[in-house]
N, C-alpha and C. Protein backbone atom coordinates (compact mmCIF):
# COMPACT_ATOMS: atom_id res chain seq x y z
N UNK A 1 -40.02 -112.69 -118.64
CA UNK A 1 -40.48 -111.65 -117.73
C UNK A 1 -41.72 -112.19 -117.02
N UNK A 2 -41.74 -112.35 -115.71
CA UNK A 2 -42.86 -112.42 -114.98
C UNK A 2 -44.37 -111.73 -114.61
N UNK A 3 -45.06 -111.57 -114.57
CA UNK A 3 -46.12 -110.58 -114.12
C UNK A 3 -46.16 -110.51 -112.81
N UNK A 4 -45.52 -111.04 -111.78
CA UNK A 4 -44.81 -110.48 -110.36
C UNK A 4 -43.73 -109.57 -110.49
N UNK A 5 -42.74 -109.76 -111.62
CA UNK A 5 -41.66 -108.36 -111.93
C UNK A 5 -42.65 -107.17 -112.58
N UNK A 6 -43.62 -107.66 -113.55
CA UNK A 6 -44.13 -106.36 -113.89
C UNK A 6 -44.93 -105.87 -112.90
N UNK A 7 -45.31 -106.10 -111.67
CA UNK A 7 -46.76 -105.65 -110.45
C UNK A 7 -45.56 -104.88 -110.04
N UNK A 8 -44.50 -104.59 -109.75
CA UNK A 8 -43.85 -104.14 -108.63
C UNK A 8 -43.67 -102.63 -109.28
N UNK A 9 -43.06 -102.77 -110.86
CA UNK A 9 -42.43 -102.04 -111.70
C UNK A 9 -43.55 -100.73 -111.74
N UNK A 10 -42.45 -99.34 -111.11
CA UNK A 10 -43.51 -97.66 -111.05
C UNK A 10 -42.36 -97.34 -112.02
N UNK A 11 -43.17 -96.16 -112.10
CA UNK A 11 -42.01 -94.78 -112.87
C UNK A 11 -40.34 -94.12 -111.64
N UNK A 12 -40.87 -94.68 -110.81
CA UNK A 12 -39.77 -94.04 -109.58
C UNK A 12 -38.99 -95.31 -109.51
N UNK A 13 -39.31 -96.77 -109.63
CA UNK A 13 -38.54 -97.69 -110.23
C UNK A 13 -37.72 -97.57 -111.37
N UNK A 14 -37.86 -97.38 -111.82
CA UNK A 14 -37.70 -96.75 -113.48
C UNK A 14 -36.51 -95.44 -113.70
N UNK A 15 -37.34 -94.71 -112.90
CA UNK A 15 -36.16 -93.82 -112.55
C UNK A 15 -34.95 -93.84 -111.92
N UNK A 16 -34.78 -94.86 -111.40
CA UNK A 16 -33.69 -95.28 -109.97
C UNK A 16 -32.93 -95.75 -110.91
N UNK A 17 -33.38 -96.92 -111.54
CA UNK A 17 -33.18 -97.86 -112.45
C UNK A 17 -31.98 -97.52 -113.85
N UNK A 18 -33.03 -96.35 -114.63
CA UNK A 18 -31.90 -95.34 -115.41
C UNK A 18 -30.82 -94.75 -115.18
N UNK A 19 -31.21 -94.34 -113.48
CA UNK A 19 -30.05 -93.22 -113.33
C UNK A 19 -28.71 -94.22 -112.68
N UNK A 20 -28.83 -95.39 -112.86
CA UNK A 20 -27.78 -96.69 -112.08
C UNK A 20 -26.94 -96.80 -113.46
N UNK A 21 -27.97 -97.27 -114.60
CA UNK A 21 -27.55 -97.41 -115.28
C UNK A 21 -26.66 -96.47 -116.80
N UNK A 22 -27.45 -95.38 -116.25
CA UNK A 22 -26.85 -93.50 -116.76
C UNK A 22 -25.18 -93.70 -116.13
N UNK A 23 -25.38 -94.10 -114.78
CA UNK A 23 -23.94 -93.52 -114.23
C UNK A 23 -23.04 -94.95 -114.47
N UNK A 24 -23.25 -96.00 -114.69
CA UNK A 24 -22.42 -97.53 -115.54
C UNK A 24 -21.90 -96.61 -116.38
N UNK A 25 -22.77 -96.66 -117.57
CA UNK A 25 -22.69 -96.88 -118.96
C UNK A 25 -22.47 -95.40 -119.65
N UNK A 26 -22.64 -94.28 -118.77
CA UNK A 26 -22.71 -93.03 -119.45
C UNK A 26 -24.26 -92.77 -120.09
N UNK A 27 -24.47 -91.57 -120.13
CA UNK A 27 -25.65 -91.37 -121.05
C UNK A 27 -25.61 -91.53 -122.37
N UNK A 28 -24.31 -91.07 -122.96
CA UNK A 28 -24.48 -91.45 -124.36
C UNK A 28 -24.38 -92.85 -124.77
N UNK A 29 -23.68 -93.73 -123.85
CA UNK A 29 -23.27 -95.18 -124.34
C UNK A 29 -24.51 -96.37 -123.46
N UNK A 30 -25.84 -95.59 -123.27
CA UNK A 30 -27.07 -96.08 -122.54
C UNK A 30 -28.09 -96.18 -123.52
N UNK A 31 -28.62 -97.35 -124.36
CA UNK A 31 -29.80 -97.49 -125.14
C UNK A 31 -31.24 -97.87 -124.19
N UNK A 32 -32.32 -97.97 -124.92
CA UNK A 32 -33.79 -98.22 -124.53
C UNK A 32 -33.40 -99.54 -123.90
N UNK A 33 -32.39 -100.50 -125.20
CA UNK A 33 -32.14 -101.73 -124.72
C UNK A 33 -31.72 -101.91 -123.55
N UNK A 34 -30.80 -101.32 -123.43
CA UNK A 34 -30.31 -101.93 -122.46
C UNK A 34 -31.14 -101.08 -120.86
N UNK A 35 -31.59 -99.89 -121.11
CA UNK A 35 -32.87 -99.80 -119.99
C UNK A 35 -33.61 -100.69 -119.42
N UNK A 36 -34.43 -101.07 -120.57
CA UNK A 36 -35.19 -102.34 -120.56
C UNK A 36 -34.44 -103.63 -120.20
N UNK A 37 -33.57 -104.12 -120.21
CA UNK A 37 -33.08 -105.07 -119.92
C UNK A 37 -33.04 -105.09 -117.96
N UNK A 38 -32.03 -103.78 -118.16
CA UNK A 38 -31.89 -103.51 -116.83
C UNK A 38 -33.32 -103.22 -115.86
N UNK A 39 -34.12 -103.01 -116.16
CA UNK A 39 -35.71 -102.58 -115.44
C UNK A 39 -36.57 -104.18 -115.93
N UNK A 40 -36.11 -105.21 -116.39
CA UNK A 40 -36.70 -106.40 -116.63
C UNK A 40 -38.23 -106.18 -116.81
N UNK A 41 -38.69 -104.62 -117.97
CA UNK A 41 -39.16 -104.97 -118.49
C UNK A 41 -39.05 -104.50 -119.51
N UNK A 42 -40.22 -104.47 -120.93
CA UNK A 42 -40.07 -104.18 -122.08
C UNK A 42 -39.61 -102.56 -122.38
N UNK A 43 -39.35 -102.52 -123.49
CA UNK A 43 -39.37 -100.91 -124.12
C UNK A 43 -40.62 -100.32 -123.95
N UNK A 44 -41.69 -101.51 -125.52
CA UNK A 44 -43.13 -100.54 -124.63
C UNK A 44 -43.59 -99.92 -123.25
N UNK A 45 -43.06 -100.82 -122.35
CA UNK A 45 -43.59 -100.32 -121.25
C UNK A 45 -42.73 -99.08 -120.34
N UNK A 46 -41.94 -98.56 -121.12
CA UNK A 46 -40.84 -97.65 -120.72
C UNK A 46 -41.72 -96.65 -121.33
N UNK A 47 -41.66 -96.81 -122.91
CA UNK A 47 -42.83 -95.86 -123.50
C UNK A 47 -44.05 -95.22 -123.02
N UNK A 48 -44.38 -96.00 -122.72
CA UNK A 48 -45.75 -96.22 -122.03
C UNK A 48 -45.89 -94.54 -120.74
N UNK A 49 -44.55 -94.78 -120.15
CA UNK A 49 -44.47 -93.86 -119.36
C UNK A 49 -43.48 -92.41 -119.50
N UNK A 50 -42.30 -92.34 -120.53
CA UNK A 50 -41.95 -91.56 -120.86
C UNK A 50 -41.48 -91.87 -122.46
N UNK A 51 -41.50 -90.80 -123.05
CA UNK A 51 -41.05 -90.23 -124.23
C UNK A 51 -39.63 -90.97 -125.15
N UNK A 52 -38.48 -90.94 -123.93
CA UNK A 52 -37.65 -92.01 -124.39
C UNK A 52 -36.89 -91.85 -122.85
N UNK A 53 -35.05 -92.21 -123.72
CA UNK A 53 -33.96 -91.62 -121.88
C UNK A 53 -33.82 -90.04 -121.73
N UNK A 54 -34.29 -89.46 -122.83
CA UNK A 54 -33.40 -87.87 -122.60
C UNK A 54 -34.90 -87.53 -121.29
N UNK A 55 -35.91 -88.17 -121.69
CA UNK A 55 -37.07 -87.65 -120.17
C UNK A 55 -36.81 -88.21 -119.26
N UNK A 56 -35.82 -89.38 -119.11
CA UNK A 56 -35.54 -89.54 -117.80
C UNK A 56 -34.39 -89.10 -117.24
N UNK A 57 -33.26 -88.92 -118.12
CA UNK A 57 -32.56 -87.82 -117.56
C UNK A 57 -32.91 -86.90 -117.23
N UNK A 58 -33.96 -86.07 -117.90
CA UNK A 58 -34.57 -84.88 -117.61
C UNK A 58 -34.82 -84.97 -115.85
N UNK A 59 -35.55 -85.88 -115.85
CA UNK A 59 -36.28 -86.19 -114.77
C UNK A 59 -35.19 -86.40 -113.50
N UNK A 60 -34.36 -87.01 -113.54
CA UNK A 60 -33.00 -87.38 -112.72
C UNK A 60 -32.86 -86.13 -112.41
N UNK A 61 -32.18 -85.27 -113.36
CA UNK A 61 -31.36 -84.13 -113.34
C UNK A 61 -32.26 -82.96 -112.48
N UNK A 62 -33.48 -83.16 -112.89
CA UNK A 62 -34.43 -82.14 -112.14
C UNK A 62 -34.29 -82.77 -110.39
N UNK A 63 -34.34 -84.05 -110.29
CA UNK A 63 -34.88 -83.92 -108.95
C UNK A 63 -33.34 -83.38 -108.21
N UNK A 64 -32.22 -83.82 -108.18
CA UNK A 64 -31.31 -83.25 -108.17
C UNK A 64 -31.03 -81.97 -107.64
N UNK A 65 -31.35 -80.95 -109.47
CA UNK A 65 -31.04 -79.93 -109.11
C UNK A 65 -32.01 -79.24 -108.13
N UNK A 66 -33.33 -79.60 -107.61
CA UNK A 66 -34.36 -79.24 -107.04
C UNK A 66 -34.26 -79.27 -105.52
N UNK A 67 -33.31 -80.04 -105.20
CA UNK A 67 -33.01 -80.54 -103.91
C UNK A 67 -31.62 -79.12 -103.45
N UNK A 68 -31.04 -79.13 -104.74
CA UNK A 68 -29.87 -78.42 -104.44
C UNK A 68 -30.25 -76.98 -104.89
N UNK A 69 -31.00 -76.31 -105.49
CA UNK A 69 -31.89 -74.89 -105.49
C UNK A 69 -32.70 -74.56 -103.81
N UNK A 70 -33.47 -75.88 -103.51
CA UNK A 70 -34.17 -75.85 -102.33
C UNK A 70 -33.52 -75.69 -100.84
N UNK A 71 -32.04 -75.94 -101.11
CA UNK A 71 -31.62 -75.20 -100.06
C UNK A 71 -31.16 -73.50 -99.70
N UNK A 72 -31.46 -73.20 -100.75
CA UNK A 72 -30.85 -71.66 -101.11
C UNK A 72 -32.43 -70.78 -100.75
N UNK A 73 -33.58 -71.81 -100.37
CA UNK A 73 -34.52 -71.41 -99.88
C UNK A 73 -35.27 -71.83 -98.44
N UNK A 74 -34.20 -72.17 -98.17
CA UNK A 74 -34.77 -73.00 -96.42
C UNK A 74 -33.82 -71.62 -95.59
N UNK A 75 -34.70 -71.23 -94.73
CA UNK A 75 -34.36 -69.91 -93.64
C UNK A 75 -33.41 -69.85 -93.21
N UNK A 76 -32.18 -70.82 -92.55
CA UNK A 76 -31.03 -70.46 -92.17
C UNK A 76 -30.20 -70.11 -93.68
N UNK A 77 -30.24 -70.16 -94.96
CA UNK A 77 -29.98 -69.69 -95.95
C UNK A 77 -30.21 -68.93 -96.39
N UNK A 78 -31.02 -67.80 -95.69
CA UNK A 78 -31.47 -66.81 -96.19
C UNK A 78 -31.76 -65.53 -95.23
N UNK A 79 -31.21 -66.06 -93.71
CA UNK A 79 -31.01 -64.91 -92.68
C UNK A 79 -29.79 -64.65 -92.26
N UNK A 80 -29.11 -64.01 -91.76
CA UNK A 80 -28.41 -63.52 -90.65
C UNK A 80 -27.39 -63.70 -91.40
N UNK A 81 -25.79 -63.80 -91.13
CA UNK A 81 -24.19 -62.80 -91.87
C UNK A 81 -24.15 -63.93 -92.90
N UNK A 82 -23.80 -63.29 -94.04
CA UNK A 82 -23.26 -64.32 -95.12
C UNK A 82 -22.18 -65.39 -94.55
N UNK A 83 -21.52 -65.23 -94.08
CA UNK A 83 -20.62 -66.74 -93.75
C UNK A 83 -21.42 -67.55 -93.26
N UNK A 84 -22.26 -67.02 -92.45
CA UNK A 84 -22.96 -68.28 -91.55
C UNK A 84 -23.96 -68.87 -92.76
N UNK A 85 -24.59 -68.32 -93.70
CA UNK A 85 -25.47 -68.76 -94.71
C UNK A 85 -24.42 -69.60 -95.00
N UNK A 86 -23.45 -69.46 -95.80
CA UNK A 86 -22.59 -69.98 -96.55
C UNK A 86 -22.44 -71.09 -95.88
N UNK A 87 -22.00 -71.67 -94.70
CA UNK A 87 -21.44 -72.86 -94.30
C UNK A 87 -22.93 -73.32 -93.83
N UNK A 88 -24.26 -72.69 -93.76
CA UNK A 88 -25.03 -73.98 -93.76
C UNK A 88 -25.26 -74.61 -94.98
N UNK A 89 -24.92 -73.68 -96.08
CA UNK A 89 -25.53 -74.03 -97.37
C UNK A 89 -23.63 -75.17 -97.89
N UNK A 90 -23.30 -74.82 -97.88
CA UNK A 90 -21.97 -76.16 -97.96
C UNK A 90 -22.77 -76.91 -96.82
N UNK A 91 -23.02 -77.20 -95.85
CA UNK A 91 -23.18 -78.43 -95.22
C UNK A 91 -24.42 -79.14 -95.63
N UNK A 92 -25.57 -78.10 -96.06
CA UNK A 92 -26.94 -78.96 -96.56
C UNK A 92 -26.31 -79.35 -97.81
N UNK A 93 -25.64 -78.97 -98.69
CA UNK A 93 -24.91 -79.56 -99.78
C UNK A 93 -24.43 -80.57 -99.92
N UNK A 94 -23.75 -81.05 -98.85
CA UNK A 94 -23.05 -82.31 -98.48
C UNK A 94 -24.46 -83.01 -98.10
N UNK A 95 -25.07 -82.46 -97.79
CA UNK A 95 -26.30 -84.04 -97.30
C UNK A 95 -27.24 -84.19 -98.59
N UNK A 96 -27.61 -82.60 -99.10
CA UNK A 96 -27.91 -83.45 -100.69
C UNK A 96 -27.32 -84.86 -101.18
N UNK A 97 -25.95 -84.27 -101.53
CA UNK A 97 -24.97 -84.99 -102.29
C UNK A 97 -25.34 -86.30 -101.95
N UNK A 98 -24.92 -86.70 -100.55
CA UNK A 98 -24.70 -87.89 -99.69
C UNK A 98 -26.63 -88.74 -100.34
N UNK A 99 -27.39 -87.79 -99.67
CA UNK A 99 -29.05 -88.09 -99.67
C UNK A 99 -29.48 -88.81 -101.37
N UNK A 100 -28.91 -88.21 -102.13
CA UNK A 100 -29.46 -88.24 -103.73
C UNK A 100 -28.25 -88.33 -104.45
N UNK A 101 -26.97 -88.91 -103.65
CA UNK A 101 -25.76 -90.14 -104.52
C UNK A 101 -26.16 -90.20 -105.83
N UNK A 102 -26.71 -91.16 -106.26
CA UNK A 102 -26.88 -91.34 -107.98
C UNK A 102 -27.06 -90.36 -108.64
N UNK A 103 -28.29 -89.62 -108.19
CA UNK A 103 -28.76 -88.67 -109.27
C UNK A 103 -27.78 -87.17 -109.26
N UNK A 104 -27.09 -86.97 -107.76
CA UNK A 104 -26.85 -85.80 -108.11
C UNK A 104 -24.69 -85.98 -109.17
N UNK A 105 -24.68 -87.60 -108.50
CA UNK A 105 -23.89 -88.24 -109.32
C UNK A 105 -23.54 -87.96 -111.02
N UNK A 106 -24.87 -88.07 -111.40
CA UNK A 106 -25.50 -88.16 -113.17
C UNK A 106 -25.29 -86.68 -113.05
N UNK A 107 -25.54 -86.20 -112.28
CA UNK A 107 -25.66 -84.61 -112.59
C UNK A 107 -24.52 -83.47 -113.09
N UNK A 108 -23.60 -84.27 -112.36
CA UNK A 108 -21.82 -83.72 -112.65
C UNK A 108 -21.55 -84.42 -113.49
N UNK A 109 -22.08 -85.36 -114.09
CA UNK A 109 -21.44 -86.31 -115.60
C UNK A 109 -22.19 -85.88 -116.71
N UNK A 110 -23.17 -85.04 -116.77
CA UNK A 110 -23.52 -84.44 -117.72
C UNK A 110 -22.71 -83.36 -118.73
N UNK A 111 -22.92 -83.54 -119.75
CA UNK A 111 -21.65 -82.95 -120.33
C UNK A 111 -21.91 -81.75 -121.94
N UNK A 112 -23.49 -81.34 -121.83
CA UNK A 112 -24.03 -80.85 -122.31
C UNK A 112 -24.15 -81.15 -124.26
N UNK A 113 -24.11 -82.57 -124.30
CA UNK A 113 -24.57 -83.27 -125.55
C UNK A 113 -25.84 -83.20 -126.16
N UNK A 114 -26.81 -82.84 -125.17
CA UNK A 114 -28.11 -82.90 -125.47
C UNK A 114 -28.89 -81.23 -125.00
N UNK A 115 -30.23 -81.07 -125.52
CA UNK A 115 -30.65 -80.03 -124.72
C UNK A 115 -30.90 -80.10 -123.77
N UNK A 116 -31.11 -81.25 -122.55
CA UNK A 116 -31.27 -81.97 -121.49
C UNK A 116 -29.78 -81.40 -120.48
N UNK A 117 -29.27 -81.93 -121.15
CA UNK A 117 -27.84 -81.68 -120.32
C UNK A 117 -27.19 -80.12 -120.36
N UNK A 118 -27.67 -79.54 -122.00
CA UNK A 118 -27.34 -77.85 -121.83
C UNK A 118 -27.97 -77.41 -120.79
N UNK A 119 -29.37 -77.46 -120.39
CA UNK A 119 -30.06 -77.55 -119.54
C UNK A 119 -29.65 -77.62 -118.49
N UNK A 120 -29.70 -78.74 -117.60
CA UNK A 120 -29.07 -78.71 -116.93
C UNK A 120 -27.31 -78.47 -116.17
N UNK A 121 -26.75 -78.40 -117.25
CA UNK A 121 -25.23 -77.18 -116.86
C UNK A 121 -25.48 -75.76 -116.85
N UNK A 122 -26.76 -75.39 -117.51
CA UNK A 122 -27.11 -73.83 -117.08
C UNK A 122 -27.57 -73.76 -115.87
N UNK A 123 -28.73 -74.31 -115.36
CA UNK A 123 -29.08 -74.45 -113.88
C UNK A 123 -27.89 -74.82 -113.03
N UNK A 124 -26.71 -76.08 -113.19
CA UNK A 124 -25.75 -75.58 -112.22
C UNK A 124 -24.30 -74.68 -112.03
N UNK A 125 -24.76 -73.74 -113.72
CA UNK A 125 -23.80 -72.65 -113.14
C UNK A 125 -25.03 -71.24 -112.56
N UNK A 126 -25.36 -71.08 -112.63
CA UNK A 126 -26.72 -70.46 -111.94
C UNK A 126 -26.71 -70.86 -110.24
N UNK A 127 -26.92 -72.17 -109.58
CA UNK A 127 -26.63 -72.65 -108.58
C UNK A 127 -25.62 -71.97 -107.86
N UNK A 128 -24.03 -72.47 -108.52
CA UNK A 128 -22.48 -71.94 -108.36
C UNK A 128 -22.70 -70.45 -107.97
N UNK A 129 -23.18 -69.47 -109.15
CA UNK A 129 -23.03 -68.02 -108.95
C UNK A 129 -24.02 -67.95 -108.01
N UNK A 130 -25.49 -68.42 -107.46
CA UNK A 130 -25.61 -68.04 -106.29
C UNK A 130 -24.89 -68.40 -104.97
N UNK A 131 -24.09 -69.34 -104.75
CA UNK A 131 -23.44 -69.96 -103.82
C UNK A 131 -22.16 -68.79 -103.60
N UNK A 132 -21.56 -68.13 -104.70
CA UNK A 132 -20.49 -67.22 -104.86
C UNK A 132 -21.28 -66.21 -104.76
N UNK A 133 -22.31 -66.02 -104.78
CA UNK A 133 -22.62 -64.37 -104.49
C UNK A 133 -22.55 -64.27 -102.87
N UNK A 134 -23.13 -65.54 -102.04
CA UNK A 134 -22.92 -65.81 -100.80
C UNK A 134 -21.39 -65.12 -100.33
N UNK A 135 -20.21 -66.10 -100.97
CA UNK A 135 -18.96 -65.87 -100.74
C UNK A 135 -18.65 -64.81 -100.79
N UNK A 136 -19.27 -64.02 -101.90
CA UNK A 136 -18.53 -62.41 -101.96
C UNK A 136 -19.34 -61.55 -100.82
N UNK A 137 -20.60 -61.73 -100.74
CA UNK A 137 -21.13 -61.01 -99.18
C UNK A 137 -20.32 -61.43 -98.24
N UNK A 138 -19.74 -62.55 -97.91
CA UNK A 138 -19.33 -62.71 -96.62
C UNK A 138 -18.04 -62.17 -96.73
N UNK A 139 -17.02 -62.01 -97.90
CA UNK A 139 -16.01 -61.19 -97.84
C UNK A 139 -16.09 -59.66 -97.75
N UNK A 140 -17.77 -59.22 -98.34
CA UNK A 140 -17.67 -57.55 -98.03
C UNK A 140 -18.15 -57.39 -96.75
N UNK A 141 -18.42 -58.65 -95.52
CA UNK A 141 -18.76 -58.57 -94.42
C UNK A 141 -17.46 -58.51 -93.89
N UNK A 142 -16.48 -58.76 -94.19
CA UNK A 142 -15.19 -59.18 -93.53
C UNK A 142 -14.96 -60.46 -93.05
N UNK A 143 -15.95 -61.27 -93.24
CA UNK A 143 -15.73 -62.74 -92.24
C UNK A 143 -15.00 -63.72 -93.11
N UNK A 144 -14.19 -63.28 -94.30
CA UNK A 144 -13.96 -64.23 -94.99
C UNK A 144 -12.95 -63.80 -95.67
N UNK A 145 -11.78 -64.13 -95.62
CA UNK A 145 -10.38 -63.67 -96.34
C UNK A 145 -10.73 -62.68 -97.63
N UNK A 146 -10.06 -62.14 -97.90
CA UNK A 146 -10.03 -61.07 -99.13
C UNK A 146 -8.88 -61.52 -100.18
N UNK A 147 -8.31 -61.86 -99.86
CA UNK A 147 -6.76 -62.26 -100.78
C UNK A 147 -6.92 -63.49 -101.49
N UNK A 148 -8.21 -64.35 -101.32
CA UNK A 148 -8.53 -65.48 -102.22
C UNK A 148 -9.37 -64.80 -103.50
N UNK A 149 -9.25 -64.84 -104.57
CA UNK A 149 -10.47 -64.63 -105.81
C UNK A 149 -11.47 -65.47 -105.25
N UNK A 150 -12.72 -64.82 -105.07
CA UNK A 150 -13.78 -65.63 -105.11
C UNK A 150 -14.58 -66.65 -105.79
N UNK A 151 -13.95 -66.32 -107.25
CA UNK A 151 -14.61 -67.44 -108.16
C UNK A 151 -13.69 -68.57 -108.19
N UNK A 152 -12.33 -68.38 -107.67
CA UNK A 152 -11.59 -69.23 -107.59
C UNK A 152 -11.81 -70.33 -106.46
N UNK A 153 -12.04 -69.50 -105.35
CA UNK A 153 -12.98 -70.31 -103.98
C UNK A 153 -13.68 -70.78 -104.28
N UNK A 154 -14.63 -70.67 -105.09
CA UNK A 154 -16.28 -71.15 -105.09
C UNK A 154 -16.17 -72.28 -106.04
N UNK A 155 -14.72 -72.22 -106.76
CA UNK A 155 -14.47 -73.65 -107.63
C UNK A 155 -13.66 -74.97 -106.90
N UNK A 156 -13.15 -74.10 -105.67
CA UNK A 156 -12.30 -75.34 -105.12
C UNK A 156 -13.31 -75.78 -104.02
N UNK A 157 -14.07 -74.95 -103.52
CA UNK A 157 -15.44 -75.44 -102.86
C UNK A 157 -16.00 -76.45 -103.00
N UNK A 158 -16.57 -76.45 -104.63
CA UNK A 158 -17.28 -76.91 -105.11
C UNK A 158 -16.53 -78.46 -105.44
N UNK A 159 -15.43 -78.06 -106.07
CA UNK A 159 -14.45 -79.13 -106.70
C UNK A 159 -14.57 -80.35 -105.36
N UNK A 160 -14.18 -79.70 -103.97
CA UNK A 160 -13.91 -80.80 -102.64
C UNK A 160 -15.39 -81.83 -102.60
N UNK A 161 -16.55 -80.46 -102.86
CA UNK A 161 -17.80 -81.70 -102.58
C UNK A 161 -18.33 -82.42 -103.46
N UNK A 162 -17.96 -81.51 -104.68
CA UNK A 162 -18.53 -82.86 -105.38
C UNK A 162 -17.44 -84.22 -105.80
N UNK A 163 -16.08 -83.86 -105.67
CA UNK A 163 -15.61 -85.03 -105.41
C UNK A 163 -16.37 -85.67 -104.40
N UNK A 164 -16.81 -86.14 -103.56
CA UNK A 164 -17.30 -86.80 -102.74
C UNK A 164 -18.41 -87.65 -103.69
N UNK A 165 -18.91 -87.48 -104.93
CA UNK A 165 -19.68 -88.61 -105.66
C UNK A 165 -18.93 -89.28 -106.14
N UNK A 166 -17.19 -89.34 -105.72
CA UNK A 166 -16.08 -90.23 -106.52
C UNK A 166 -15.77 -91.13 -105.73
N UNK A 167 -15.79 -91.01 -104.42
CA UNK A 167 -15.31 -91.97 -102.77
C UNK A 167 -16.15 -92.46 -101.91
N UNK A 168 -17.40 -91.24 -101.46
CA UNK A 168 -18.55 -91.90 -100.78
C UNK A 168 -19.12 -93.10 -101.39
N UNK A 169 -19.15 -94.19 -100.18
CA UNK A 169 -20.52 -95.20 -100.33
C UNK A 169 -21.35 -95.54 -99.26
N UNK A 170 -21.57 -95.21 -99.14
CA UNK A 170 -23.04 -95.66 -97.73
C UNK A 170 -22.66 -96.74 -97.29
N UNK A 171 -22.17 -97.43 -96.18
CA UNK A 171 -22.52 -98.82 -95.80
C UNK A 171 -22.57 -99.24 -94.34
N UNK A 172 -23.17 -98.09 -93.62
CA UNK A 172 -23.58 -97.86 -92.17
C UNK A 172 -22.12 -98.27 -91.71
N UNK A 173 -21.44 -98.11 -91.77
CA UNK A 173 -19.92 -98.37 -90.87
C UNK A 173 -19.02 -97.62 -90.78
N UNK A 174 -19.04 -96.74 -91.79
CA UNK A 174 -18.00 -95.00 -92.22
C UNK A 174 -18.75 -93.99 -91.57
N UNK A 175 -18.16 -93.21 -92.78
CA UNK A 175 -18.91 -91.76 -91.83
C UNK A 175 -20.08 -91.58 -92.19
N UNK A 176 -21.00 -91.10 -91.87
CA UNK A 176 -22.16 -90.51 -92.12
C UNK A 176 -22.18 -88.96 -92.82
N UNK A 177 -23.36 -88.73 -93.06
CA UNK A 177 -23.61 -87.38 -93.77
C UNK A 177 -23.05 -86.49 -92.60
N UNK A 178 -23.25 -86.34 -91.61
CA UNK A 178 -22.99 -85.22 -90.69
C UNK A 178 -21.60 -85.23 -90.58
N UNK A 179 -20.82 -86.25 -90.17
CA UNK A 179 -19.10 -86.57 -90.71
C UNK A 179 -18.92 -86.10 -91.60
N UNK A 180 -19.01 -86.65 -93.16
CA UNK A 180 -18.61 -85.37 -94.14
C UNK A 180 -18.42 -84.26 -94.16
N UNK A 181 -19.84 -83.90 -93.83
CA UNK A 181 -20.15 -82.08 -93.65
C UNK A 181 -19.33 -81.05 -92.76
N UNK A 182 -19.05 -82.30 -91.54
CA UNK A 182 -18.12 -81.85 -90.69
C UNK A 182 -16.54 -81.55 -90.85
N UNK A 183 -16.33 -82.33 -91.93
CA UNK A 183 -15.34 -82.18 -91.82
C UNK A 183 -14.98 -81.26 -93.75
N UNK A 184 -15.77 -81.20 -94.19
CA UNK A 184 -16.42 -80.41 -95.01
C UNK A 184 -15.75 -78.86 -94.70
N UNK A 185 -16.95 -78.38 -93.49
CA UNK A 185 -16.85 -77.20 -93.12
C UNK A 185 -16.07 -76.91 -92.44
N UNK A 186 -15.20 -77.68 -91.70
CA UNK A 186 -13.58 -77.55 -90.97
C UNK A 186 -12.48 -76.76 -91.99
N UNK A 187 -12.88 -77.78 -92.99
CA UNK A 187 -11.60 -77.80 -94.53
C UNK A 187 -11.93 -76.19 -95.02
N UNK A 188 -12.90 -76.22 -95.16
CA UNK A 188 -13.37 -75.06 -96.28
C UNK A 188 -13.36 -73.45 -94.92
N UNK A 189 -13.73 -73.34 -93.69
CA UNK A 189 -13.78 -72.39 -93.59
C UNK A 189 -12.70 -71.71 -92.29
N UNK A 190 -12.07 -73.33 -91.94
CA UNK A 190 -10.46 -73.02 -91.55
C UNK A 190 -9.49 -72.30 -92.79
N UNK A 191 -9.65 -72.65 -93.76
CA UNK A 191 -9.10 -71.82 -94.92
C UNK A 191 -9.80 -70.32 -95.36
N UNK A 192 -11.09 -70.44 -94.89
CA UNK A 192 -11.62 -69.22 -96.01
C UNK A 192 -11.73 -68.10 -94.90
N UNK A 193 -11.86 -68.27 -93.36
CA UNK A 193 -12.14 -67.42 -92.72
C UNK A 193 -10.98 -66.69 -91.74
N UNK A 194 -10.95 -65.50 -91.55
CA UNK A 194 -10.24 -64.78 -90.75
C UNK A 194 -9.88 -65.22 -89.46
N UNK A 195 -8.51 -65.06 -89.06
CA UNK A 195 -8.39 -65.61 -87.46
C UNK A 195 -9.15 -64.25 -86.47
């Protein structure tokens, strides 16, 4: 190990670092070792900055879900007819997703083994039922079919985007975030909405 690899090495290194190697190897099949290996540097110095991996999952999983709570609080999400909330909040969804790839990646592979991960599957069914409370306003608005179950919608919704942490890869030559979204909100509200 160099002391030019250790000058570079932060906690947001570190974090990038885990959550690459969270989504390889799985969380449960991810040791200190092999952290450290992968972050080229020691354990102590992993220590040094957190507790063990369940704080950096912690940490992953938070920024994540924080990004994807924080749109359910930005103003076009929170004014004017529920459908229209609804399809900005599916489209800022898709640019999460796209924006925070890895982590929000780790986030759907969590599988509630730990209190970390119970944790975080409570925050994203919490997420879900606010996203479906959306759906059911916009059906008692009328703008949105009635003959679908709503919780059934809000799973195949959900199911289309977050597949997208299974196919997307960034490599400036495909589509972009606004492509997705676009075609995102074509899929989802050519189906969900009234002619």
């Amino acid at each position: 190990m160099t002391a030019a690899r250790r000058d570079t090495y932060t906690p947001e290194t570190l974090l990038s670092v885990a959550v690459r190697v969270f989504n390889e190897r799985g969380y449960d099949g991810t040791s200190m070792e092999h952290l450290s290996k992968a972050a080229g540097i020691s354990k102590s110095s992993i220590y040094h900055h957190v507790t063990g991996k369940e704080e950096l999952l912690r940490r992953a999983v938070c920024r994540a879900l924080d990004e994807l709570f924080g749109i359910l609080d930005e103003e076009p999400a929170r004014a004017g007819r529920a459908v229209e909330r609804l399809e900005y909040v599916v489209r800022r969804m898709v640019g999460v997703l796209i924006a925070e790839l890895p982590y929000v990646t780790l986030l759907l592979r969590v599988r509630g083994n730990t209190g970390t991960e119970r944790w975080a599957l409570e925050r994203r069914r919490e997420f879900d039922h606010r996203v479906a409370e959306l759906l059911s306003a916009a059906a008692a608005e009328g703008d949105v079919r009635g003959d679908v179950e709503v919780r059934l919608a809000t799973r195949l919704v959900f199911g289309m985007i977050n597949s997208i942490v299974e196919w997307y890869r960034p490599d400036g030559r495909g589509m972009g975030e606004r492509d997705v979204a676009d075609a995102v909100a074509r899929l989802v509200f050519s189906g969900l909405t009234r002619a």
